[in-house]
PDB file of N, CA and C in Angstrom:
ATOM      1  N   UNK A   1       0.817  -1.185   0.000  1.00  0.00           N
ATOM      2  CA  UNK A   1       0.000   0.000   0.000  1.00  0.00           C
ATOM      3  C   UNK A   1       0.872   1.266   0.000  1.00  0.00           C
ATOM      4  N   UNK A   2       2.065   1.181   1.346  1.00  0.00           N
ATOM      5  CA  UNK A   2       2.753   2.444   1.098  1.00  0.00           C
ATOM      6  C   UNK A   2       3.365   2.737  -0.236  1.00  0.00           C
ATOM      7  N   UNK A   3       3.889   1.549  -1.346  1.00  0.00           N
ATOM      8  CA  UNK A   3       4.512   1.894  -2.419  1.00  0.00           C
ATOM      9  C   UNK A   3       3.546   2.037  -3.411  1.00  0.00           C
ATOM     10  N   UNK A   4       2.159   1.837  -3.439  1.00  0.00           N
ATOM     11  CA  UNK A   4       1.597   2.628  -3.975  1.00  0.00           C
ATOM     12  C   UNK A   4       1.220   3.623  -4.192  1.00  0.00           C
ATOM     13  N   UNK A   5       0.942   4.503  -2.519  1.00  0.00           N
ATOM     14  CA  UNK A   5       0.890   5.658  -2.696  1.00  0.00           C
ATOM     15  C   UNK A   5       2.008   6.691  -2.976  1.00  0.00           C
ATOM     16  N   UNK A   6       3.294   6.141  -3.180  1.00  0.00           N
ATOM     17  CA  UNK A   6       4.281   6.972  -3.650  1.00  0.00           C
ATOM     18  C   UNK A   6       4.585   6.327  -4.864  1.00  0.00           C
ATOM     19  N   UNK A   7       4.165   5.302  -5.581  1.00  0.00           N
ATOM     20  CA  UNK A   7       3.992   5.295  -7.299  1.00  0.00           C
ATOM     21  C   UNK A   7       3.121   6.770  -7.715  1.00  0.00           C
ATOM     22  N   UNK A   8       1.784   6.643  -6.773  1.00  0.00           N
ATOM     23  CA  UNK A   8       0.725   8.103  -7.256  1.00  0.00           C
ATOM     24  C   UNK A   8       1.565   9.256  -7.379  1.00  0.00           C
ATOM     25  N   UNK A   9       2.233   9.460  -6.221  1.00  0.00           N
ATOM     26  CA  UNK A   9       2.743  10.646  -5.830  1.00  0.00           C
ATOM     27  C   UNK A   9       4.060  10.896  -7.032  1.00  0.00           C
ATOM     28  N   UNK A  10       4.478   9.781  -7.080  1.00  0.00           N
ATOM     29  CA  UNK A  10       5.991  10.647  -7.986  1.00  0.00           C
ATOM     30  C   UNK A  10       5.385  10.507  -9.804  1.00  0.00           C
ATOM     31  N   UNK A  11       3.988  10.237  -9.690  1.00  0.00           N
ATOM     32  CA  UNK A  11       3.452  10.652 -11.020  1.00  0.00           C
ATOM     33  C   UNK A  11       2.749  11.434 -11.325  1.00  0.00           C
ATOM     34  N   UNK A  12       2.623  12.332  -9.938  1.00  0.00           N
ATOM     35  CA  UNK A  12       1.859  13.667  -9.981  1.00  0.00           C
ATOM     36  C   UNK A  12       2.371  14.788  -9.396  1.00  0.00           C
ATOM     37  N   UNK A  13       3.418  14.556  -8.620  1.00  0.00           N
ATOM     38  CA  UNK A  13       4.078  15.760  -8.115  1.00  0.00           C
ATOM     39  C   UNK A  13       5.486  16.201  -8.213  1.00  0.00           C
ATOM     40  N   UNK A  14       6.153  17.459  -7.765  1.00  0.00           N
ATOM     41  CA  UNK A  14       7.414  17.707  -7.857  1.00  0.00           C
ATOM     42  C   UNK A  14       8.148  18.101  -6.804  1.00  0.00           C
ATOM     43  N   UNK A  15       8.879  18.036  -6.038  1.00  0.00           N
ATOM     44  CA  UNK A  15       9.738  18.739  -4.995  1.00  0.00           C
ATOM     45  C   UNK A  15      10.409  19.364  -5.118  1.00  0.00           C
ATOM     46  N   UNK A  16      10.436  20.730  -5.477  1.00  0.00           N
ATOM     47  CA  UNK A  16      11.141  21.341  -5.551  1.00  0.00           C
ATOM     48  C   UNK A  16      11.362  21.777  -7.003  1.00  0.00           C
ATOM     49  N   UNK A  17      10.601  21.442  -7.475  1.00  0.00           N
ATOM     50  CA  UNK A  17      10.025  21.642  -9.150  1.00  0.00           C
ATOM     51  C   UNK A  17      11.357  20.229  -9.551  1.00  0.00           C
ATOM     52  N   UNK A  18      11.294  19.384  -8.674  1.00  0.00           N
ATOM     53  CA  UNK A  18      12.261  18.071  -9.756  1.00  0.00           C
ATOM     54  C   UNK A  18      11.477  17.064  -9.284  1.00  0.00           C
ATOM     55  N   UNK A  19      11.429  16.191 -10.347  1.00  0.00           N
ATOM     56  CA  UNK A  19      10.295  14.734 -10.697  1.00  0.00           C
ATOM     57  C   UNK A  19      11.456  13.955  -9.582  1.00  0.00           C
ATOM     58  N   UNK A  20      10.592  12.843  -8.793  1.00  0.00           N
ATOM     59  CA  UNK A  20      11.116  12.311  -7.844  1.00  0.00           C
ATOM     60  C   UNK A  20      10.987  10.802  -8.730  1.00  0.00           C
ATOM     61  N   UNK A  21      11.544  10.194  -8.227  1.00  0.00           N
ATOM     62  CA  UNK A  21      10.985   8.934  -8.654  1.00  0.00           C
ATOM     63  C   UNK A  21      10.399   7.710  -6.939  1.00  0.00           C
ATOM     64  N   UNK A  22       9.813   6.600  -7.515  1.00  0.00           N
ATOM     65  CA  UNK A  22       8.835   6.068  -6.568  1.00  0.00           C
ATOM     66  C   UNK A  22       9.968   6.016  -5.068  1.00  0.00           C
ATOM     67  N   UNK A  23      11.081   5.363  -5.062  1.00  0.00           N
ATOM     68  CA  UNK A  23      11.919   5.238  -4.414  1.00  0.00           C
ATOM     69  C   UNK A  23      12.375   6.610  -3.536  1.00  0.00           C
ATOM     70  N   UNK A  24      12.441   7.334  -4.601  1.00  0.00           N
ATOM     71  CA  UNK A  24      12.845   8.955  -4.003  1.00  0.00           C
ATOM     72  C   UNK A  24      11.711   9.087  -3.083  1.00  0.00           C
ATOM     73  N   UNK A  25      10.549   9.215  -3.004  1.00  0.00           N
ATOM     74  CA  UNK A  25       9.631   9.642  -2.372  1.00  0.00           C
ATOM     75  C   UNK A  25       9.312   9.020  -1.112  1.00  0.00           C
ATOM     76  N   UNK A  26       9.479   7.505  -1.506  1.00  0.00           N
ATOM     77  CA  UNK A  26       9.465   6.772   0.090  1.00  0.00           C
ATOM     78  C   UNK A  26      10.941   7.282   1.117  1.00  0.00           C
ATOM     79  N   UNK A  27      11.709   7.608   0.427  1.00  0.00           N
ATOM     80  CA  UNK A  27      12.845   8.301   1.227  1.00  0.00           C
ATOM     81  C   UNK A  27      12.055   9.886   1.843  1.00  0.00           C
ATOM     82  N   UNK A  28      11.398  10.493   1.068  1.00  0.00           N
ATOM     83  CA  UNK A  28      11.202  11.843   1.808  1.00  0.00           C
ATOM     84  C   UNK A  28      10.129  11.494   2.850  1.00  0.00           C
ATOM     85  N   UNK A  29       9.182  10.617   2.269  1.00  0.00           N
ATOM     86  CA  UNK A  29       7.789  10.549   3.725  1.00  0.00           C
ATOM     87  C   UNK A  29       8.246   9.910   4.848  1.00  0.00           C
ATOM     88  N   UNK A  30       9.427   8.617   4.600  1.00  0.00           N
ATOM     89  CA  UNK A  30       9.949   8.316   6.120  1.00  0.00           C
ATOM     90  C   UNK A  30      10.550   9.246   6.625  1.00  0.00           C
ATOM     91  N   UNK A  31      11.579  10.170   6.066  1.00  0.00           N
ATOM     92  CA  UNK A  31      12.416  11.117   6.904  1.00  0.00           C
ATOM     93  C   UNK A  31      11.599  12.242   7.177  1.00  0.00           C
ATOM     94  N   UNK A  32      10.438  12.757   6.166  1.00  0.00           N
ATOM     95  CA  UNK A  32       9.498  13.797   6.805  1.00  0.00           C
ATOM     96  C   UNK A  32       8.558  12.977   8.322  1.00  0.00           C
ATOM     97  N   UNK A  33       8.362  11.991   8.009  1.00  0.00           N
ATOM     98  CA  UNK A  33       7.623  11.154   8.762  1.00  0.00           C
ATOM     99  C   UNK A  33       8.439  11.189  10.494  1.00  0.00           C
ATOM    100  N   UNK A  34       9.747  10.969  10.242  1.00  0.00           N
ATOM    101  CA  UNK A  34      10.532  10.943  11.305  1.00  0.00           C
ATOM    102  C   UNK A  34      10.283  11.913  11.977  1.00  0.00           C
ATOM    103  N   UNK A  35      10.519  13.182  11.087  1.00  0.00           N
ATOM    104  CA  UNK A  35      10.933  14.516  11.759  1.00  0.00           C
ATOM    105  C   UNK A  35       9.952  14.924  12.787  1.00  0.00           C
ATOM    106  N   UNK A  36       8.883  14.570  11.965  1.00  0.00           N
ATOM    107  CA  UNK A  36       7.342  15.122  13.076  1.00  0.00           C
ATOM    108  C   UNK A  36       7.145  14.335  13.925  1.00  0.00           C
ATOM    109  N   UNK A  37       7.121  12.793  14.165  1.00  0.00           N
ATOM    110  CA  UNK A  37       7.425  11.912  14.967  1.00  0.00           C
ATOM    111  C   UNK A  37       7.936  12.378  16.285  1.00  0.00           C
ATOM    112  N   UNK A  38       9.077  12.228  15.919  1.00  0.00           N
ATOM    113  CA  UNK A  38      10.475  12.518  17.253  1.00  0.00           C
ATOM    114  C   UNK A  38      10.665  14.346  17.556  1.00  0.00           C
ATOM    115  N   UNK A  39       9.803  14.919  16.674  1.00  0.00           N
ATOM    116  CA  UNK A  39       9.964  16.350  17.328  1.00  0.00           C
ATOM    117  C   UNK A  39      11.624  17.017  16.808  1.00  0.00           C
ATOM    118  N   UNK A  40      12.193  16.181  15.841  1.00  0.00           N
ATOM    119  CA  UNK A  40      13.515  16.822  15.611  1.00  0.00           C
ATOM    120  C   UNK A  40      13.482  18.491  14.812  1.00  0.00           C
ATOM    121  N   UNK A  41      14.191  18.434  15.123  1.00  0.00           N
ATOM    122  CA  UNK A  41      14.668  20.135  14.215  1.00  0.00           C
ATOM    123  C   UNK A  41      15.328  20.000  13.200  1.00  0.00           C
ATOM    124  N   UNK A  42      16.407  18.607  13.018  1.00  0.00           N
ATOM    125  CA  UNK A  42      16.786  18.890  11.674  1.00  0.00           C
ATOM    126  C   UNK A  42      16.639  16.905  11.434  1.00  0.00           C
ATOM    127  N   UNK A  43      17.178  16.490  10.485  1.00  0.00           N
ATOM    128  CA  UNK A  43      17.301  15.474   9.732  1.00  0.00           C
ATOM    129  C   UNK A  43      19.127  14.802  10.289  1.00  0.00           C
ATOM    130  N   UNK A  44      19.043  13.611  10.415  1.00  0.00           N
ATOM    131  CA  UNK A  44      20.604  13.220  11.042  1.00  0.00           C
ATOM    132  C   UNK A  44      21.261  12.920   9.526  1.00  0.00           C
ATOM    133  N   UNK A  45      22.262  13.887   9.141  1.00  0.00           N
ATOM    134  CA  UNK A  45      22.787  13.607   8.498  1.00  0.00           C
ATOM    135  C   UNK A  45      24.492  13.228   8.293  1.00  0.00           C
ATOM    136  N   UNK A  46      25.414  12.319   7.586  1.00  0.00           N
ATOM    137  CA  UNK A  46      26.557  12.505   7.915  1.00  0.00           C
ATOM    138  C   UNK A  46      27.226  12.143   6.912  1.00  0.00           C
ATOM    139  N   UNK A  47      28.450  12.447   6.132  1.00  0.00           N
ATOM    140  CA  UNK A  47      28.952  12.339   5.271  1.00  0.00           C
ATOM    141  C   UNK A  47      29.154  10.606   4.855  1.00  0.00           C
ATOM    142  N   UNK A  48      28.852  10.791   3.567  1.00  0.00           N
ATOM    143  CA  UNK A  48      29.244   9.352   3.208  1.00  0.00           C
ATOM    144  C   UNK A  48      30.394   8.912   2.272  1.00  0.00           C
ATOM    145  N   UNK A  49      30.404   7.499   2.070  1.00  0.00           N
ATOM    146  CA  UNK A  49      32.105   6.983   1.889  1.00  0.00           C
ATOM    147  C   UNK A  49      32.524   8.251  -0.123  1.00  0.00           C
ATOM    148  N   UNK A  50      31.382   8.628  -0.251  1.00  0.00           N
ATOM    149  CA  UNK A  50      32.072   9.390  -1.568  1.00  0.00           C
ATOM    150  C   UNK A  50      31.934  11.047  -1.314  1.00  0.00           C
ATOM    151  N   UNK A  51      31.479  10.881  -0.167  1.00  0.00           N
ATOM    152  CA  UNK A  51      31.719  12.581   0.774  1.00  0.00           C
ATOM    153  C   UNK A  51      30.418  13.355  -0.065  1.00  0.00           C
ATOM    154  N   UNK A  52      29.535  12.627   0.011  1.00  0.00           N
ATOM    155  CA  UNK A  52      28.002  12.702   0.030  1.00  0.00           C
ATOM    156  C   UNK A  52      27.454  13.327   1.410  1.00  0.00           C
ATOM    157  N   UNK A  53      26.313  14.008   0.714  1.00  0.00           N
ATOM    158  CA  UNK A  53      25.701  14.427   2.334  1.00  0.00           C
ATOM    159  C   UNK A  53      24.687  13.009   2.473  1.00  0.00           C
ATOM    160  N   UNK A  54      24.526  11.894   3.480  1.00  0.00           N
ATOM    161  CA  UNK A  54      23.409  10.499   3.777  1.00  0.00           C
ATOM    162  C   UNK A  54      22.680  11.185   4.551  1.00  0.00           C
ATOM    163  N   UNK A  55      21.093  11.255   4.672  1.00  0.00           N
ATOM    164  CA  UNK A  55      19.843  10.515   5.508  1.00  0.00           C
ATOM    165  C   UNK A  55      20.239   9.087   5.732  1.00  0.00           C
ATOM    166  N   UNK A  56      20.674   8.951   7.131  1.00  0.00           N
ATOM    167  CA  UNK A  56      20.784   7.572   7.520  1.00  0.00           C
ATOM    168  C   UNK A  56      18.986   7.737   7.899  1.00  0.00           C
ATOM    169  N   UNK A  57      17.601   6.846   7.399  1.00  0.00           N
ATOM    170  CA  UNK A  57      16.678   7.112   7.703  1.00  0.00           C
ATOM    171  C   UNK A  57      16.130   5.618   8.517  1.00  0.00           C
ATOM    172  N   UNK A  58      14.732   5.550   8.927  1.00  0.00           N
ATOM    173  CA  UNK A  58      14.291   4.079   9.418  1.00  0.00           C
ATOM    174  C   UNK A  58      14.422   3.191   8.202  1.00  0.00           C
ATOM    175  N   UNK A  59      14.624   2.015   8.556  1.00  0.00           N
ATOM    176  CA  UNK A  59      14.000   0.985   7.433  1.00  0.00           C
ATOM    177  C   UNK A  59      12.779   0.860   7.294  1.00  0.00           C
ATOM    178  N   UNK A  60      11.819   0.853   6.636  1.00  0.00           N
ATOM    179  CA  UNK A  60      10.399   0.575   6.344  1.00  0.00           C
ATOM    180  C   UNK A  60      10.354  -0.838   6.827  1.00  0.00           C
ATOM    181  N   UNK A  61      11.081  -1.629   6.368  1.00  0.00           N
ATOM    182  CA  UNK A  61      10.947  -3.233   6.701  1.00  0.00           C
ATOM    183  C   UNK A  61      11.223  -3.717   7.874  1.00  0.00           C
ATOM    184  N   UNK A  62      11.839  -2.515   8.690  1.00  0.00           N
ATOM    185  CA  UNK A  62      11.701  -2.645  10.169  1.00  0.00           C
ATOM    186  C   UNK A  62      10.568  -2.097  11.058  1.00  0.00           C
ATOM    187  N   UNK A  63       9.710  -1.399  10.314  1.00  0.00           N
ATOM    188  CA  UNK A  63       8.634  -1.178  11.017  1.00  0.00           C
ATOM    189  C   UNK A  63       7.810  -1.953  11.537  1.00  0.00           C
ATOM    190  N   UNK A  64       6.825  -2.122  12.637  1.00  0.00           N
ATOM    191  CA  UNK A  64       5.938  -2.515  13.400  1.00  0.00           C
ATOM    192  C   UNK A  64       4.874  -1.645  12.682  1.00  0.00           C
ATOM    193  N   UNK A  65       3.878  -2.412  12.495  1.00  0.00           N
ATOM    194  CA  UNK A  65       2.339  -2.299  11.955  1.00  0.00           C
ATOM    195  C   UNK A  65       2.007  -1.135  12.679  1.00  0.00           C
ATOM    196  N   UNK A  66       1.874  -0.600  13.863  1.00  0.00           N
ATOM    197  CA  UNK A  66       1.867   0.502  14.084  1.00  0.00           C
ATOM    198  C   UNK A  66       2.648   1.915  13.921  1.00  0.00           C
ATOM    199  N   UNK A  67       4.200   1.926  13.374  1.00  0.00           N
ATOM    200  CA  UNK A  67       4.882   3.036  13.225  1.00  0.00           C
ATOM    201  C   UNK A  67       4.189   2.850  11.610  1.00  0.00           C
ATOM    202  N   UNK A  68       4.476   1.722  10.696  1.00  0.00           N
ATOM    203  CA  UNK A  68       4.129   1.350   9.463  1.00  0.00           C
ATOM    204  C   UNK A  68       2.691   2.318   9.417  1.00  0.00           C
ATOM    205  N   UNK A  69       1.670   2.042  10.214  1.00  0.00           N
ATOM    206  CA  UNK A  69       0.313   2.721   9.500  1.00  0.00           C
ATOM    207  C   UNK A  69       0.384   4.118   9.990  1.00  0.00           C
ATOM    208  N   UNK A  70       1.137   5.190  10.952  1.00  0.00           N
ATOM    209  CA  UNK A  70       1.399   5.759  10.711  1.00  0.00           C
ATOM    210  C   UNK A  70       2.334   6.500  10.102  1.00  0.00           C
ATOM    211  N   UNK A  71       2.924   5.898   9.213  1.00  0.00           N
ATOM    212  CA  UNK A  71       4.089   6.462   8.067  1.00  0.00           C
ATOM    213  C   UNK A  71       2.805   6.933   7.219  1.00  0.00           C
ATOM    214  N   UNK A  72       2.241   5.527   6.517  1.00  0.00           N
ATOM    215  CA  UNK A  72       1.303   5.642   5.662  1.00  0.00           C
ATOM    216  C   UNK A  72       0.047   6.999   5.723  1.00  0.00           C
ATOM    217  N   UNK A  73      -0.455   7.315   6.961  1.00  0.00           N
ATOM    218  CA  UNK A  73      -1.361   7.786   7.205  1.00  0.00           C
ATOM    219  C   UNK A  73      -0.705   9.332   7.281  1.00  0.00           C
ATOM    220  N   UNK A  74       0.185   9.056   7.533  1.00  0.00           N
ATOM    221  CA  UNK A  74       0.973  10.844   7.428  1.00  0.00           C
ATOM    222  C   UNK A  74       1.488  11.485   5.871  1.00  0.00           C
ATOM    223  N   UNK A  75       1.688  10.074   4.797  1.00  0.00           N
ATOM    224  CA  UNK A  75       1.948  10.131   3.410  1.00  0.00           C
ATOM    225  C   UNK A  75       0.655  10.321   3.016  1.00  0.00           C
ATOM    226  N   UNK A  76      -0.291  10.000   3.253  1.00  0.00           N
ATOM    227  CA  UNK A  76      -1.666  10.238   2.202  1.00  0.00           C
ATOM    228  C   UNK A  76      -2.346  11.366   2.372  1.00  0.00           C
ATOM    229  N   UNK A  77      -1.970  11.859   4.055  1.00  0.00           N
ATOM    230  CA  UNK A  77      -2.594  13.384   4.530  1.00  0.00           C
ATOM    231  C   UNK A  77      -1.617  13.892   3.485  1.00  0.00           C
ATOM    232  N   UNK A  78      -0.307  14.231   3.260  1.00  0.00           N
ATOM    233  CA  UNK A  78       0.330  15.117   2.475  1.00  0.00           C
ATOM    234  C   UNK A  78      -0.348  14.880   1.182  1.00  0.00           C
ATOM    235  N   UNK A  79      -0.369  13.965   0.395  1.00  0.00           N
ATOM    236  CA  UNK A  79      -0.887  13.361  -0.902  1.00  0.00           C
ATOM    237  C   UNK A  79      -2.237  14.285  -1.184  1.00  0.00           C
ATOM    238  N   UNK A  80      -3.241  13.495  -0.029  1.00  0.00           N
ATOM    239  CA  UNK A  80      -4.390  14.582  -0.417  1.00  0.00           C
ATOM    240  C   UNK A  80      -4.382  15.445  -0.536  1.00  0.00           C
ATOM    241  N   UNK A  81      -3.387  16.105   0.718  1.00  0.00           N
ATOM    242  CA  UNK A  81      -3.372  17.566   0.719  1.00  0.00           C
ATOM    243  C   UNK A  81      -3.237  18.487  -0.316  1.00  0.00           C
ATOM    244  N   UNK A  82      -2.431  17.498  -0.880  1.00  0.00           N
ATOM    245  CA  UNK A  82      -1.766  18.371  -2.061  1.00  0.00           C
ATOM    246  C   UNK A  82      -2.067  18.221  -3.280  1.00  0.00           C
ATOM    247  N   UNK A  83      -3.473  17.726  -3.485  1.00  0.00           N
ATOM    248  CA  UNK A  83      -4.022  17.191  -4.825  1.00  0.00           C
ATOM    249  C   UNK A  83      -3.577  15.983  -5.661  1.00  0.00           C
ATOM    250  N   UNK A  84      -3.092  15.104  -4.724  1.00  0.00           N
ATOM    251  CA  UNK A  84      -2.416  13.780  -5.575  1.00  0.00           C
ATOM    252  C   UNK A  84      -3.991  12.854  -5.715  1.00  0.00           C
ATOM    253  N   UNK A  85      -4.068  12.651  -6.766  1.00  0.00           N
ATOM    254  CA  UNK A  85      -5.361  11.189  -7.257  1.00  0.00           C
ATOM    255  C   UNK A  85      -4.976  10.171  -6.719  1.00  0.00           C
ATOM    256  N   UNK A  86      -5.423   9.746  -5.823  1.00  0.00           N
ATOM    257  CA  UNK A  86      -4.980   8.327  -5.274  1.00  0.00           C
ATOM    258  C   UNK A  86      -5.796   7.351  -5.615  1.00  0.00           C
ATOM    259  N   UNK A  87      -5.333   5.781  -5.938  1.00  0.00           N
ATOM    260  CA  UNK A  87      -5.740   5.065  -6.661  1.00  0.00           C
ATOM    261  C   UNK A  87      -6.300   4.211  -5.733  1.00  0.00           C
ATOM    262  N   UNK A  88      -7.031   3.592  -5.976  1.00  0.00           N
ATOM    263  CA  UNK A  88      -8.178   2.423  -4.880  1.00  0.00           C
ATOM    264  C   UNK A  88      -7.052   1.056  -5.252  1.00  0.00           C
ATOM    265  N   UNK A  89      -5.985   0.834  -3.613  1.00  0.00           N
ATOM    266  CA  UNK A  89      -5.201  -0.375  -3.836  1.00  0.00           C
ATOM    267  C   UNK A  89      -6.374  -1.364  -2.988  1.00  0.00           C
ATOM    268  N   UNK A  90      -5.669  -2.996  -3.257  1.00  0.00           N
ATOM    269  CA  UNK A  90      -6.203  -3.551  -2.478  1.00  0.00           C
ATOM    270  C   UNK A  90      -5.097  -4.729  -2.904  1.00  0.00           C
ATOM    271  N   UNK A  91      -5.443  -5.773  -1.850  1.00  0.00           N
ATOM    272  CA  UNK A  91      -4.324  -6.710  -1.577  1.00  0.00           C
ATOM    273  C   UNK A  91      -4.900  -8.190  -2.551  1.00  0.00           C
ATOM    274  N   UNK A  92      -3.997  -8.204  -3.426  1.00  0.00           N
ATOM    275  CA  UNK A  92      -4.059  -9.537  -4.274  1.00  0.00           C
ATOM    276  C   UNK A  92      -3.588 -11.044  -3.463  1.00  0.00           C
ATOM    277  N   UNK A  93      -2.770 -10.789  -2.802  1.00  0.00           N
ATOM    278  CA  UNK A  93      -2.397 -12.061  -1.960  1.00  0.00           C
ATOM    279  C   UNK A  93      -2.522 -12.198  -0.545  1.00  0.00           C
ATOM    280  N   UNK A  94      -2.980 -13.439   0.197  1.00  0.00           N
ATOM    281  CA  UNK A  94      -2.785 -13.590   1.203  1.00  0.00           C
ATOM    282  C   UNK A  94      -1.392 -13.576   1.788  1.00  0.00           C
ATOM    283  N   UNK A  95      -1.330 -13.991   3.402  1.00  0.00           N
ATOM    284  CA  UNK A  95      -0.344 -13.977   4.546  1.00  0.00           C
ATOM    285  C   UNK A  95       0.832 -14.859   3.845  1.00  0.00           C
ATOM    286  N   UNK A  96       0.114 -15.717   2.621  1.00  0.00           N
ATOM    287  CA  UNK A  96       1.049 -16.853   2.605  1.00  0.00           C
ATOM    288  C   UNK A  96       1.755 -16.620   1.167  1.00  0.00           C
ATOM    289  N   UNK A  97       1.078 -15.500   0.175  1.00  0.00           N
ATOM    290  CA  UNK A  97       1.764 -15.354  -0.728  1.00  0.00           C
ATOM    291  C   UNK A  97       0.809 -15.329  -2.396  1.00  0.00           C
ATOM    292  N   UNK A  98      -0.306 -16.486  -1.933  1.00  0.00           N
ATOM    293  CA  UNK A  98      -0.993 -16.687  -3.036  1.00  0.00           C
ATOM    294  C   UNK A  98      -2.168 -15.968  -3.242  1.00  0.00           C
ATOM    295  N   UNK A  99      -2.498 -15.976  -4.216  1.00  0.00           N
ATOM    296  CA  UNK A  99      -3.299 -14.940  -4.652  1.00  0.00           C
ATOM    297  C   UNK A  99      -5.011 -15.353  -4.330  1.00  0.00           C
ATOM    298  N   UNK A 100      -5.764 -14.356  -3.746  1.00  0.00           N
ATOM    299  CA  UNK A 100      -6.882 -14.537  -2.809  1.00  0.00           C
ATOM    300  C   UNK A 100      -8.141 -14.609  -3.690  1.00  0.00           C
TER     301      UNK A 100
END
């Protein structure tokens, strides 16, 4: 579900007037997601091995169903907010993989 709603999003919006792609975007709603979360002021950032500025950010795949539905629920308030068409997902497979 969350990578759907940032398929919508990086086919309707821009940051900063530059096209994100799906990947790009799940990087900005976890680290926007963080920020409001934990009350931070800035983003932890620290140079990386090619002297890059890194968002070391959460893993998504480490989330608990509860930080998880609020990632999601804080990405679709922005989405709506901001005039993104969001598409009616729904789940093709069960717990186990196969298709329901």
């Amino acid at each position: 579900m969350f990578h759907a709603l940032c398929g919508d999003v990086s086919k309707q919006m821009t940051l900063n007037n530059e096209p994100l792609k799906l990947w790009q975007w799940k990087n900005v709603f976890v680290s926007g997601h963080w920020m409001v979360t934990t009350g931070a002021k800035e983003s932890p950032l620290i140079r990386g091995i090619e002297g890059e500025l890194l968002n070391i950010r959460e893993s998504t795949s480490q989330m608990g169903k509860k930080r998880m539905s609020s990632l999601i629920e804080y990405s679709t308030a922005w989405a709506v907010e901001s005039g993104v068409k969001l598409r009616t997902t729904r789940y093709e497979y069960n717990y186990y993989g196969h298709r329901e």
